[in-house]
PDB file of N, CA and C in Angstrom:
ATOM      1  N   UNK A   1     -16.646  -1.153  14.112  1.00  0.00           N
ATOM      2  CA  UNK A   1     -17.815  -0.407  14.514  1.00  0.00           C
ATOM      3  C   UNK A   1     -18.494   0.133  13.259  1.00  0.00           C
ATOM      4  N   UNK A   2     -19.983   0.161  12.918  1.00  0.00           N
ATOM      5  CA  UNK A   2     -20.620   0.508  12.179  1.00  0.00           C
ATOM      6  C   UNK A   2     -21.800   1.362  12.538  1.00  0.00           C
ATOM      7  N   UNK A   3     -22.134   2.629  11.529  1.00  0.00           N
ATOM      8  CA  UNK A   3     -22.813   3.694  11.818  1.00  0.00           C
ATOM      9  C   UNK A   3     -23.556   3.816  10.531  1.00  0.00           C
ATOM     10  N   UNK A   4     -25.274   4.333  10.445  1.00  0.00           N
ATOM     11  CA  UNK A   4     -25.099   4.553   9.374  1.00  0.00           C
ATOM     12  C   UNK A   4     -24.847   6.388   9.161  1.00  0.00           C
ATOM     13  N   UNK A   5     -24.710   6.474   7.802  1.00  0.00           N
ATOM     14  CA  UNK A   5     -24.484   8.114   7.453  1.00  0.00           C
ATOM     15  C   UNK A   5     -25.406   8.133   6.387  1.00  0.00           C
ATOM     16  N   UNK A   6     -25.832   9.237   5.651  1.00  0.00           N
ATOM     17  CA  UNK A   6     -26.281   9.263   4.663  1.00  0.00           C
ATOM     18  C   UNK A   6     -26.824   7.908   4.017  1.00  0.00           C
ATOM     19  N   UNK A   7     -27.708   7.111   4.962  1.00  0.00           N
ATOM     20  CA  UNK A   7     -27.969   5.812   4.463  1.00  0.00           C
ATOM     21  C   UNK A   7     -26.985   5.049   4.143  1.00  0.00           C
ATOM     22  N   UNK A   8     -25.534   5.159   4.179  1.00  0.00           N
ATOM     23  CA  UNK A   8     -24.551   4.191   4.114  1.00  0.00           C
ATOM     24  C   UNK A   8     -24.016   3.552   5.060  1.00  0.00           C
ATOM     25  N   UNK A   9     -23.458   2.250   5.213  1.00  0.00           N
ATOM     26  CA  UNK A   9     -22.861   1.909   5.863  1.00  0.00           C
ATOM     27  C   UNK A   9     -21.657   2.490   6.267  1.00  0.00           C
ATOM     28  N   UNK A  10     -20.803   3.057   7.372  1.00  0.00           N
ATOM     29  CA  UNK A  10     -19.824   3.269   7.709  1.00  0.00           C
ATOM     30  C   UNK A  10     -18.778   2.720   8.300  1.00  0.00           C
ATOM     31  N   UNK A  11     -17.631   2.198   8.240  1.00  0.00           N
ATOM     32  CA  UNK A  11     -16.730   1.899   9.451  1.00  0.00           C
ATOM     33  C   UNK A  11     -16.203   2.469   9.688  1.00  0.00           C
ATOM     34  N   UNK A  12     -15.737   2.397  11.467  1.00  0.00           N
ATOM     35  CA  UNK A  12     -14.876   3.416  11.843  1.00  0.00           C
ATOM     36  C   UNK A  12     -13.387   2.862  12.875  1.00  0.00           C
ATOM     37  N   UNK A  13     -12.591   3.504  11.876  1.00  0.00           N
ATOM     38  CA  UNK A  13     -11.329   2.491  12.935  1.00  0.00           C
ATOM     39  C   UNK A  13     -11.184   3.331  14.454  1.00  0.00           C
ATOM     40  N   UNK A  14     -11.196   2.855  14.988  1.00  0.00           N
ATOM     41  CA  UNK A  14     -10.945   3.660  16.536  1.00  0.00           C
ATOM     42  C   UNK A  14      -9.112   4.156  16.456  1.00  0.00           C
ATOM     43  N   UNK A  15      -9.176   4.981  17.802  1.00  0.00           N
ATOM     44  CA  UNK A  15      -7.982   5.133  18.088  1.00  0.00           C
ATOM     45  C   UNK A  15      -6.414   4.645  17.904  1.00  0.00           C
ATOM     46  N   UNK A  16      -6.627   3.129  17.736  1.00  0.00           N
ATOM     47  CA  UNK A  16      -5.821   2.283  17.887  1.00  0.00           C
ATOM     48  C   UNK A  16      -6.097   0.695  17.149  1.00  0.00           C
ATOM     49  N   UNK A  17      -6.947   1.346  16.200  1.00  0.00           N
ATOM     50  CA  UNK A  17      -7.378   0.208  14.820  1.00  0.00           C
ATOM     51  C   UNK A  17      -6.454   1.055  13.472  1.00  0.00           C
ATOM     52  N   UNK A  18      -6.050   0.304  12.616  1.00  0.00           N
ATOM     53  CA  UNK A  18      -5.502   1.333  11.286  1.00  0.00           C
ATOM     54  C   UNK A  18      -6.721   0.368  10.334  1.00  0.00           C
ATOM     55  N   UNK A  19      -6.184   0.889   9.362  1.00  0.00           N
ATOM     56  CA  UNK A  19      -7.282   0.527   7.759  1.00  0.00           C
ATOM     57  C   UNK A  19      -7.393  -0.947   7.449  1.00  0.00           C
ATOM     58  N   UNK A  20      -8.159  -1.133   7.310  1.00  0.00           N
ATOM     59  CA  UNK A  20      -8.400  -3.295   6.883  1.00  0.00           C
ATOM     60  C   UNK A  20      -7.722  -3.424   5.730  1.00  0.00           C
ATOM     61  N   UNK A  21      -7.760  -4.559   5.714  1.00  0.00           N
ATOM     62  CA  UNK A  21      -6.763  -4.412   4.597  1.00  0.00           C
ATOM     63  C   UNK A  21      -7.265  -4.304   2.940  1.00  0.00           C
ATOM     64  N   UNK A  22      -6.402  -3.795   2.125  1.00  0.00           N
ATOM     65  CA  UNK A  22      -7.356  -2.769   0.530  1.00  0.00           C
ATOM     66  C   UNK A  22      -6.448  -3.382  -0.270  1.00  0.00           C
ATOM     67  N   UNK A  23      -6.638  -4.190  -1.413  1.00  0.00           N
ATOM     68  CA  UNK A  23      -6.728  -4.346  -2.040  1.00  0.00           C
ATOM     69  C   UNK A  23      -6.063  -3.087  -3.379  1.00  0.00           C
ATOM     70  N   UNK A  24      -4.944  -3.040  -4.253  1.00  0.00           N
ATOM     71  CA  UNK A  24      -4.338  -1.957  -5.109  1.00  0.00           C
ATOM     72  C   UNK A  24      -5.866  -1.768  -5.651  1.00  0.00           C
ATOM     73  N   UNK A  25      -6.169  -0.383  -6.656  1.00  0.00           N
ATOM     74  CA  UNK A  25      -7.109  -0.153  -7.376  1.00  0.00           C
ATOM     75  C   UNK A  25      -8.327  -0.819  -6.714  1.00  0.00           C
ATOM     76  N   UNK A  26      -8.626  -1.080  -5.621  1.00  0.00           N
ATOM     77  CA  UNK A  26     -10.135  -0.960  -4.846  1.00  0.00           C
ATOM     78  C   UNK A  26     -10.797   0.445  -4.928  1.00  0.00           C
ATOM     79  N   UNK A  27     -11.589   0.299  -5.295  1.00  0.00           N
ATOM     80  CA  UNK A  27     -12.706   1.267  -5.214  1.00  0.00           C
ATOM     81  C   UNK A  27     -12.637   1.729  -3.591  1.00  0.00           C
ATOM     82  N   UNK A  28     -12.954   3.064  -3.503  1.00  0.00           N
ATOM     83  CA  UNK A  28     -13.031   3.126  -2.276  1.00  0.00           C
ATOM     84  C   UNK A  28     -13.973   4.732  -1.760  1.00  0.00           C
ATOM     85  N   UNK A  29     -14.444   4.921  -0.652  1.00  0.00           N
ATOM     86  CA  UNK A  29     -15.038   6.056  -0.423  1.00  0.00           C
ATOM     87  C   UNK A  29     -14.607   6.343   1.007  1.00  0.00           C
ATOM     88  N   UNK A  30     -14.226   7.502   1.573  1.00  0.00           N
ATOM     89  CA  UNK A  30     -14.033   8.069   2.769  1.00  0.00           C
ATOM     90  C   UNK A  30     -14.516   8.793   2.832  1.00  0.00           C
ATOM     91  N   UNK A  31     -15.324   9.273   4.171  1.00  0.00           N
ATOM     92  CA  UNK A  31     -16.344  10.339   4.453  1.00  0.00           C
ATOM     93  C   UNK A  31     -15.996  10.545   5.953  1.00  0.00           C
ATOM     94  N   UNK A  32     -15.607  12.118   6.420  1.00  0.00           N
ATOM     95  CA  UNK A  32     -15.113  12.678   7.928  1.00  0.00           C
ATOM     96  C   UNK A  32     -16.397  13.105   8.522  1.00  0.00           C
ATOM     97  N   UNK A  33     -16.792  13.347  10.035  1.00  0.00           N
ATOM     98  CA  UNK A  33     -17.909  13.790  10.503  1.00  0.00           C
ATOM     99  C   UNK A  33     -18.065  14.992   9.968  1.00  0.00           C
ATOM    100  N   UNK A  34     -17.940  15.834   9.198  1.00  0.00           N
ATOM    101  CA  UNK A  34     -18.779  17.016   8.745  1.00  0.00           C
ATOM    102  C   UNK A  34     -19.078  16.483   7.445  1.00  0.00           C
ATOM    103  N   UNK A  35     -18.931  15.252   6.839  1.00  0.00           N
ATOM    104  CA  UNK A  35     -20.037  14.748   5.688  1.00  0.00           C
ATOM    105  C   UNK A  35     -18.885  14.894   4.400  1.00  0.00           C
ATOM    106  N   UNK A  36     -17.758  15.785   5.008  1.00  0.00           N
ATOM    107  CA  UNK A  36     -16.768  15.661   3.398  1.00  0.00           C
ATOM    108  C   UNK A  36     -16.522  14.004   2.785  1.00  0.00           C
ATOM    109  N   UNK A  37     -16.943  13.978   1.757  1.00  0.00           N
ATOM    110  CA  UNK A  37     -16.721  12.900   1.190  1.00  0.00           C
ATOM    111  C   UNK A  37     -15.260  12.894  -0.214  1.00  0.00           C
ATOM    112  N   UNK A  38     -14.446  11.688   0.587  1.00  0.00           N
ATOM    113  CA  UNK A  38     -13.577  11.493  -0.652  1.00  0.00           C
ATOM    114  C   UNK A  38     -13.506  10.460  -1.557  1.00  0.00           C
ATOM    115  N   UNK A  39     -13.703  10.329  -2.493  1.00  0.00           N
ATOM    116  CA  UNK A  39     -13.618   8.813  -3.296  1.00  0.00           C
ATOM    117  C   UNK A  39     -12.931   8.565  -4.386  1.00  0.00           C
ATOM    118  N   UNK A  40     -12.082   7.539  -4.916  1.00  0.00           N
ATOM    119  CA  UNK A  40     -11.476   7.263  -5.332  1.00  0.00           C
ATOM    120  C   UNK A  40     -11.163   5.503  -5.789  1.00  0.00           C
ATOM    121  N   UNK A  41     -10.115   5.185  -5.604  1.00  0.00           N
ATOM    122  CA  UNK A  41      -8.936   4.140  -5.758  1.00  0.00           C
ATOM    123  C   UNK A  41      -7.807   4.211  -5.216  1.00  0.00           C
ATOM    124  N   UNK A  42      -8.126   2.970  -4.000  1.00  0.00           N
ATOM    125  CA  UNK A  42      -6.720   2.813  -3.540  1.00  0.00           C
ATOM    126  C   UNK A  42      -5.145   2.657  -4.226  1.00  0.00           C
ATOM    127  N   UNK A  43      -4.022   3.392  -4.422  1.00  0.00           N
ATOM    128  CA  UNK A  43      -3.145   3.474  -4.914  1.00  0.00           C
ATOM    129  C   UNK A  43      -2.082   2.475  -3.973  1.00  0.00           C
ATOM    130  N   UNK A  44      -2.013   2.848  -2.993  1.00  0.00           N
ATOM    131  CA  UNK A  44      -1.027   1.687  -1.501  1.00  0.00           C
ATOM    132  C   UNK A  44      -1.677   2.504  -0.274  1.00  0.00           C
ATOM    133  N   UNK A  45      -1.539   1.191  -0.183  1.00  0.00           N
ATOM    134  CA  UNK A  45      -1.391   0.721   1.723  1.00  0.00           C
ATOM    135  C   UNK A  45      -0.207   0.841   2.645  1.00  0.00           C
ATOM    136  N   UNK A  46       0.046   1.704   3.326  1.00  0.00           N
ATOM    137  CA  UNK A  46       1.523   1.366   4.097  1.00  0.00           C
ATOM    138  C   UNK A  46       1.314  -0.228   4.567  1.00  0.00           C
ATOM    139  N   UNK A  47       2.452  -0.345   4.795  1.00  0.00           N
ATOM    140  CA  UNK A  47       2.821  -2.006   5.480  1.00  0.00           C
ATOM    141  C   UNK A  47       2.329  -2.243   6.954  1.00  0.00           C
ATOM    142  N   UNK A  48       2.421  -0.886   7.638  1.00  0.00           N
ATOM    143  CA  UNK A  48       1.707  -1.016   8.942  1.00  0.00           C
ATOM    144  C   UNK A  48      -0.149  -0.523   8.414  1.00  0.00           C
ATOM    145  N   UNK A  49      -0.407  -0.362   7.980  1.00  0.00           N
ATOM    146  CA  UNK A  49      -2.030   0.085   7.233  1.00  0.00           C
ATOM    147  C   UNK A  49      -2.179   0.908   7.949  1.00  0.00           C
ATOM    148  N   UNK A  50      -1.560   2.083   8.900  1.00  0.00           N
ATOM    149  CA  UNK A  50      -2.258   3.722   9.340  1.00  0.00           C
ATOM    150  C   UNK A  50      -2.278   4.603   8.327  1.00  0.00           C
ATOM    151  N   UNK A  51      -1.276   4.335   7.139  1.00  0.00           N
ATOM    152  CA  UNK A  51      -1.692   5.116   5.880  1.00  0.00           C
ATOM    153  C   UNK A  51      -1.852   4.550   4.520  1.00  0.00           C
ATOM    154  N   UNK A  52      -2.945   5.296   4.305  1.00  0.00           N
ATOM    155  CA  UNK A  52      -3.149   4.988   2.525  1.00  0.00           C
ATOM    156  C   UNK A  52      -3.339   6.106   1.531  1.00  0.00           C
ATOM    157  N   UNK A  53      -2.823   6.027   0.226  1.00  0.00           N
ATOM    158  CA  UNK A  53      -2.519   6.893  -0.362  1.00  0.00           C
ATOM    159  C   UNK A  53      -4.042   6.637  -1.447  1.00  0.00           C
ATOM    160  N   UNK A  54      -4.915   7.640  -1.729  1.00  0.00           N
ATOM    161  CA  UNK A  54      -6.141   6.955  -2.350  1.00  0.00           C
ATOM    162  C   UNK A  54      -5.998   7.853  -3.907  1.00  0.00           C
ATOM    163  N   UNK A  55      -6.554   7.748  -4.820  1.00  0.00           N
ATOM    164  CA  UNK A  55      -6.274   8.203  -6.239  1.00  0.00           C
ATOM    165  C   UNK A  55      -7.798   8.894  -6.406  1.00  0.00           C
ATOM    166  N   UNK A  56      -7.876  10.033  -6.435  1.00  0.00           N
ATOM    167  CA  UNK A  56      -9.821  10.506  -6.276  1.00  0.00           C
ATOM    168  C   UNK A  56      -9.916  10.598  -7.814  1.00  0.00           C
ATOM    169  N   UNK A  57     -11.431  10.605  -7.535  1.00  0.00           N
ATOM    170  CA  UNK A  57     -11.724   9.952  -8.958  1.00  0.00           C
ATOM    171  C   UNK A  57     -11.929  11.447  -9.762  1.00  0.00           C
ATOM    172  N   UNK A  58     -12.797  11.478 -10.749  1.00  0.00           N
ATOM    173  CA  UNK A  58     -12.551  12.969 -12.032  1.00  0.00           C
ATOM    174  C   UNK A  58     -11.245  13.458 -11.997  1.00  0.00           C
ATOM    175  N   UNK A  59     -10.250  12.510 -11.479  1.00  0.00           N
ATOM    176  CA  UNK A  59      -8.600  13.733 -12.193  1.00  0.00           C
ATOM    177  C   UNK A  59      -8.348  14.431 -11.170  1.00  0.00           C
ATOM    178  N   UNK A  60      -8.549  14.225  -9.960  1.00  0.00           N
ATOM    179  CA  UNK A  60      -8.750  15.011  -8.703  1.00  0.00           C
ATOM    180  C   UNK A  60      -7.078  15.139  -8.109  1.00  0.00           C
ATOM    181  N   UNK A  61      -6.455  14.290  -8.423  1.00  0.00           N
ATOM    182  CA  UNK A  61      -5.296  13.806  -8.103  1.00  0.00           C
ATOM    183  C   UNK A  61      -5.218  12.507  -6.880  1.00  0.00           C
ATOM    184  N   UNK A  62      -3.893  12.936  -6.416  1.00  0.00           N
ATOM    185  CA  UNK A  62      -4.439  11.443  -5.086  1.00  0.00           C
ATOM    186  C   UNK A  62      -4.396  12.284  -3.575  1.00  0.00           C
ATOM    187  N   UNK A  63      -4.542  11.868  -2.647  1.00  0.00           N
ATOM    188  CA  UNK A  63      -4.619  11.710  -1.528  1.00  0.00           C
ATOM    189  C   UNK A  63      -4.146  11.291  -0.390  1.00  0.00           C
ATOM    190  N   UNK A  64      -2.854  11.285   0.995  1.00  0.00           N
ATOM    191  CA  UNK A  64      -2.740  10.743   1.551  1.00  0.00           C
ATOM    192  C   UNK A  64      -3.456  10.939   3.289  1.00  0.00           C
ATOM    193  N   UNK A  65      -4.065  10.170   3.335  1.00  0.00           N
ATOM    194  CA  UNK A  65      -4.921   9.628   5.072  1.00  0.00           C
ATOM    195  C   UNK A  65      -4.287   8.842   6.093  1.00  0.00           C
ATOM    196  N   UNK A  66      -3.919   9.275   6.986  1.00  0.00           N
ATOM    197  CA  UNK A  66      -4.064   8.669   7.995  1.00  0.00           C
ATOM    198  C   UNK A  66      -4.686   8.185   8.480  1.00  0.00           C
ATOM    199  N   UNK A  67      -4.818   7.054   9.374  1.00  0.00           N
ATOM    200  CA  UNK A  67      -6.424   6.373   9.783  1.00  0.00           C
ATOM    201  C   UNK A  67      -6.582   7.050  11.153  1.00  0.00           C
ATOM    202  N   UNK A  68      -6.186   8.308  11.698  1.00  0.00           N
ATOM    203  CA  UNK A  68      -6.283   9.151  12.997  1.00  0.00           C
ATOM    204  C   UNK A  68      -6.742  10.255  12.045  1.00  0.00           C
ATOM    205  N   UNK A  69      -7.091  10.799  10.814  1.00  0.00           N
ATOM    206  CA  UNK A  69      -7.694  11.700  10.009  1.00  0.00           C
ATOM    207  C   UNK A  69      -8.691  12.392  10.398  1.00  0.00           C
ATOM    208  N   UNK A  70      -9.994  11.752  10.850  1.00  0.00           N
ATOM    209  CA  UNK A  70     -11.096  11.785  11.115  1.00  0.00           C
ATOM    210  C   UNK A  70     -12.077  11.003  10.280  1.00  0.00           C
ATOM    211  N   UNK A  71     -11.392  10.504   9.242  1.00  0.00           N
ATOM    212  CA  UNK A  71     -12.195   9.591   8.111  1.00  0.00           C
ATOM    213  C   UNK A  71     -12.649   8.035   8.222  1.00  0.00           C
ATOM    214  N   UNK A  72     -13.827   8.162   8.006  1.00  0.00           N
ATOM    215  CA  UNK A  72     -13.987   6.384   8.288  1.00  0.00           C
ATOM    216  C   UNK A  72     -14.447   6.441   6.623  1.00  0.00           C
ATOM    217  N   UNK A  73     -14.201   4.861   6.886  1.00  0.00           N
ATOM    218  CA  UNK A  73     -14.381   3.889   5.530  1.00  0.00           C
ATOM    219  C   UNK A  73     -15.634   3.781   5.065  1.00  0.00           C
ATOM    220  N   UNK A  74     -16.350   4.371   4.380  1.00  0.00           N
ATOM    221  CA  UNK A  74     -17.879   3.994   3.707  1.00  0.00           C
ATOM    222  C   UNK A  74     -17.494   2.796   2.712  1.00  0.00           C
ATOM    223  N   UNK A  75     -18.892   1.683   3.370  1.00  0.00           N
ATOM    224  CA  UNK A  75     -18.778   0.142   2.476  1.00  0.00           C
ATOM    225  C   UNK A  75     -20.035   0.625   1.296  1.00  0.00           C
ATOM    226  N   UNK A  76     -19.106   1.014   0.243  1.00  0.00           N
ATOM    227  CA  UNK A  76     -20.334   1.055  -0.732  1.00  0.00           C
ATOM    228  C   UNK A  76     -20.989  -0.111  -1.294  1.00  0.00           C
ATOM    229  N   UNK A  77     -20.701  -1.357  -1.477  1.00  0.00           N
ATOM    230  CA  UNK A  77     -21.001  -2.422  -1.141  1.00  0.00           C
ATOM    231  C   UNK A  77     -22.638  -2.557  -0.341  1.00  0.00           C
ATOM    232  N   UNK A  78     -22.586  -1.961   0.845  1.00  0.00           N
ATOM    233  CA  UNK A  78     -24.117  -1.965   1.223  1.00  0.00           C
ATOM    234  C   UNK A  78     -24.735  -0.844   0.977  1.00  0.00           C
ATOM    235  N   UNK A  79     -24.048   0.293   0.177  1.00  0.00           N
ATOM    236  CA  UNK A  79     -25.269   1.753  -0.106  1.00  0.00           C
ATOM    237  C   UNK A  79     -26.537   0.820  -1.137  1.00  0.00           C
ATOM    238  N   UNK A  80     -27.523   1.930  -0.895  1.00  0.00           N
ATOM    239  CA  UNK A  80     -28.308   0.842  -1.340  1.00  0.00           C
ATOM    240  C   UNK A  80     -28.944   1.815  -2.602  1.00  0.00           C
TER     241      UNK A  80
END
């Protein structure tokens, strides 16, 4: 499913979707419905993909998400 936000493309895993599959050190951006945005680099993927551990970028440290978080996947890929 795709939404846009802030002019970006969004995906959103439903209930019973986990994370597509990422690539180590992918670039990546997550953004929750009140607009918090997290971004980073994927560090791992669990083996079942409901969690990923993401590395935020400026030294931020890392991150672990659940894909039941509230966070969908921004494709920066189509920000324009």
């Amino acid at each position: 499913m795709t939404r846009p936000t802030h002019n970006h493309t969004v995906t959103a895993p439903s209930a019973h979707e986990v994370w597509p599959v990422l690539a180590k050190d992918e670039p990546i951006a997550l953004v929750n419905e009140r607009g918090w945005r997290l971004s980073g680099r994927v560090e791992t993927l669990s083996r079942d993909r409901q969690c990923l551990w993401i590395q935020l970028d400026a030294g931020l440290g890392r991150q672990l998400i659940h894909h039941q978080d509230g966070f969908v996947l921004e494709d920066e890929r189509s920000a324009g």
